[in-house]
Protein backbone atom coordinates (compact mmCIF):
# COMPACT_ATOMS: atom_id res chain seq x y z
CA UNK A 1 48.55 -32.29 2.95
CA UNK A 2 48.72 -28.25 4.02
CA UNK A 3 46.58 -26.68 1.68
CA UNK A 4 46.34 -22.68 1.77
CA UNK A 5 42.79 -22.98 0.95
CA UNK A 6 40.75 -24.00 4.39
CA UNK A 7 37.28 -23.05 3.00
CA UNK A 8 34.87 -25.35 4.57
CA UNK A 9 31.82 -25.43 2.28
CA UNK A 10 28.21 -25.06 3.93
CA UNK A 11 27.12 -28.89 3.13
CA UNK A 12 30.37 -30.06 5.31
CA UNK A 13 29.49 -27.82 7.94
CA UNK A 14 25.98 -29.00 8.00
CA UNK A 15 26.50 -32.11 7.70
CA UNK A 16 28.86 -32.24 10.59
CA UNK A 17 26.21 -30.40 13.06
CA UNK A 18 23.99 -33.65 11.74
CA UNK A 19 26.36 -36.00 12.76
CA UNK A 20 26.88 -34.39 16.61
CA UNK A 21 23.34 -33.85 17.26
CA UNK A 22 22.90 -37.87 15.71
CA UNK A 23 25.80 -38.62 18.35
CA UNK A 24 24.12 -36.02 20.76
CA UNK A 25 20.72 -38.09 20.69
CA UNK A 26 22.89 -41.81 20.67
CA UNK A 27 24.46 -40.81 24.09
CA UNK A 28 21.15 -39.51 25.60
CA UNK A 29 19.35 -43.08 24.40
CA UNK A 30 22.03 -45.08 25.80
CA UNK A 31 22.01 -43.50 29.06
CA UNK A 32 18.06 -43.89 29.26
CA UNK A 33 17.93 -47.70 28.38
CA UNK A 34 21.25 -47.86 30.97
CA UNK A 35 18.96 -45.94 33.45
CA UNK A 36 16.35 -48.79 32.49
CA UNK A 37 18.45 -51.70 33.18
CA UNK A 38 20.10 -50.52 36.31
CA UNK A 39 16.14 -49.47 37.61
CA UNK A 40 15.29 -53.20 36.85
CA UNK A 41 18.07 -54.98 38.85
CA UNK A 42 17.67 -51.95 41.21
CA UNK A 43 13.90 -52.93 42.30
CA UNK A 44 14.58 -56.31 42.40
CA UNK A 45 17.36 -56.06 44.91
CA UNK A 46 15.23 -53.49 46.81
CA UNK A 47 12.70 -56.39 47.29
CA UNK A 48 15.31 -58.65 47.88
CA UNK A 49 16.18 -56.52 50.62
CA UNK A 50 13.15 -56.35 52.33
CA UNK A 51 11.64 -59.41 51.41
CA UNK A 52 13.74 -61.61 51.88
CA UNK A 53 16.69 -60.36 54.01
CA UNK A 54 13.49 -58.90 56.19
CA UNK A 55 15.44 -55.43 56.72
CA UNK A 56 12.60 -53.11 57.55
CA UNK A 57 10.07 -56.40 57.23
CA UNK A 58 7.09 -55.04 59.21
CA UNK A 59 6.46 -51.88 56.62
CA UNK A 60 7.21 -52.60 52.80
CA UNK A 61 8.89 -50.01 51.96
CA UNK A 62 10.45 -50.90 48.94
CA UNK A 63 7.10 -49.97 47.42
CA UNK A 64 7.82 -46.47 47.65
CA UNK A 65 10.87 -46.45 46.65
CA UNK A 66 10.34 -48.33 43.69
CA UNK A 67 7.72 -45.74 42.82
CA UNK A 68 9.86 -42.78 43.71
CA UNK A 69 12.41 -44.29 41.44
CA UNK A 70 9.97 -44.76 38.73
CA UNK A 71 9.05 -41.54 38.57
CA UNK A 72 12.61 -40.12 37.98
CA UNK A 73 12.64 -42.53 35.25
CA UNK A 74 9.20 -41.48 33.51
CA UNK A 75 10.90 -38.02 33.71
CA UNK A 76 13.81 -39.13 32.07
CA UNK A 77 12.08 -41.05 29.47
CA UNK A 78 9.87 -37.60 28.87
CA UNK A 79 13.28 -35.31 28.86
CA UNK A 80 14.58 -37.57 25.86
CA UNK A 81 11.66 -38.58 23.64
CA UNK A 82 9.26 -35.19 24.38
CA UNK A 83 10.75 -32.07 25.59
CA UNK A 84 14.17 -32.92 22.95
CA UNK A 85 12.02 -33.69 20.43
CA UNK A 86 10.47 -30.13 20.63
CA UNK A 87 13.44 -28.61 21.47
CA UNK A 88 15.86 -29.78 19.18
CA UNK A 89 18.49 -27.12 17.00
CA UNK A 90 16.03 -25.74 15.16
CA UNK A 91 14.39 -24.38 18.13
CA UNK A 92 17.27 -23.31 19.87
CA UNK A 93 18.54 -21.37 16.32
CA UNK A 94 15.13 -19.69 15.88
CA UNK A 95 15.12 -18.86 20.04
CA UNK A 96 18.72 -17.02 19.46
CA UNK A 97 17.91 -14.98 16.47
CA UNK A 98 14.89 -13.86 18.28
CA UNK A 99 17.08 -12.83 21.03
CA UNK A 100 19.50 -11.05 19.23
CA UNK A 101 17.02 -9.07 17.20
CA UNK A 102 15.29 -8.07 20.30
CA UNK A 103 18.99 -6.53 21.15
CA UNK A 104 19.46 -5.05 18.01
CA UNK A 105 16.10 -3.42 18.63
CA UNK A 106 16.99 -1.83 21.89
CA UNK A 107 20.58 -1.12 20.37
CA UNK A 108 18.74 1.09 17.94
CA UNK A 109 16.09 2.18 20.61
CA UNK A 110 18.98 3.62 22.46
CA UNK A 111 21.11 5.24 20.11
CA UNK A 112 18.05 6.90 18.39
CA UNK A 113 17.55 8.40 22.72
CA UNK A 114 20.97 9.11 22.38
CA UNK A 115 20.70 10.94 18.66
CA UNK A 116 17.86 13.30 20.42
CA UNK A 117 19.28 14.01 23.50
CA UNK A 118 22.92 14.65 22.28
CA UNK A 119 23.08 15.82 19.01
CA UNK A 120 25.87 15.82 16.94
CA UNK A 121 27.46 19.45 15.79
CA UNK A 122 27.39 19.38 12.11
CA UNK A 123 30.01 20.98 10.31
CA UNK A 124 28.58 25.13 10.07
CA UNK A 125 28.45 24.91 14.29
CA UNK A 126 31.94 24.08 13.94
CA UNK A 127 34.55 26.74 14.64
CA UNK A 128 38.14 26.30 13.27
CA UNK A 129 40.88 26.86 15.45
CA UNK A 130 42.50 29.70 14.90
CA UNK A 131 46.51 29.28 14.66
CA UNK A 132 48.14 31.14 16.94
CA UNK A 133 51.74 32.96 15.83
């Protein structure tokens, strides 16, 4: 049951980023076809409204909002299926290991600025201390 020996192996670690981007990409799917629906019964009641219960009936207005919502949906639909598709983990992996070679870069940069400006004494400038008695 309590084993000393808690080495995960590579495969299960993989294998479990797999499964929460898979879950990840589930959720944001769901949402989109939930956005879908709701955008569906949405415009219909918006002509409802304006149709038939005549609010607003001399402009239809419904039009534009119909539209307006449409468009929040096309960018919805893009965010899931385009921009995720390009950036997915292996984009955000390579992205951070570019970062953090950039900072080992400067890291270096600087202590190399540092190494000039300040050197360090080597051992001949170094006096002993005399003991005092």
């Amino acid at each position: 049951m309590f084993s000393r020996n808690k080495n995960t192996s590579k495969l299960d670690l993989e294998q479990h980023e797999l499964l929460e981007h898979a879950q990840k990409r589930v959720r944001q799917k769901k949402r989109l076809y939930t956005h879908f629906v709701i955008f569906l019964v949405g415009s219909v009641f918006l002509v409802l409204i304006n149709k038939i219960l005549k609010y607003g009936q001399e402009y239809n207005w419904f039009v534009w909002a119909i539209t307006f919502w449409g468009f929040l949906f096309v960018l919805h639909v893009f965010n899931v299926f385009i921009t995720n598709k390009f950036m997915d983990k292996d984009w955000e992996r390579s992205q951070r290991e570019k970062l953090v070679e950039k900072q080992k870069q400067r890291i270096s940069k600087m202590e190399k600025e540092i190494e000039e400006e300040m050197p360090l004494p080597t051992a001949l400038e170094i006096e002993p201390k005399k003991k005092l008695h």
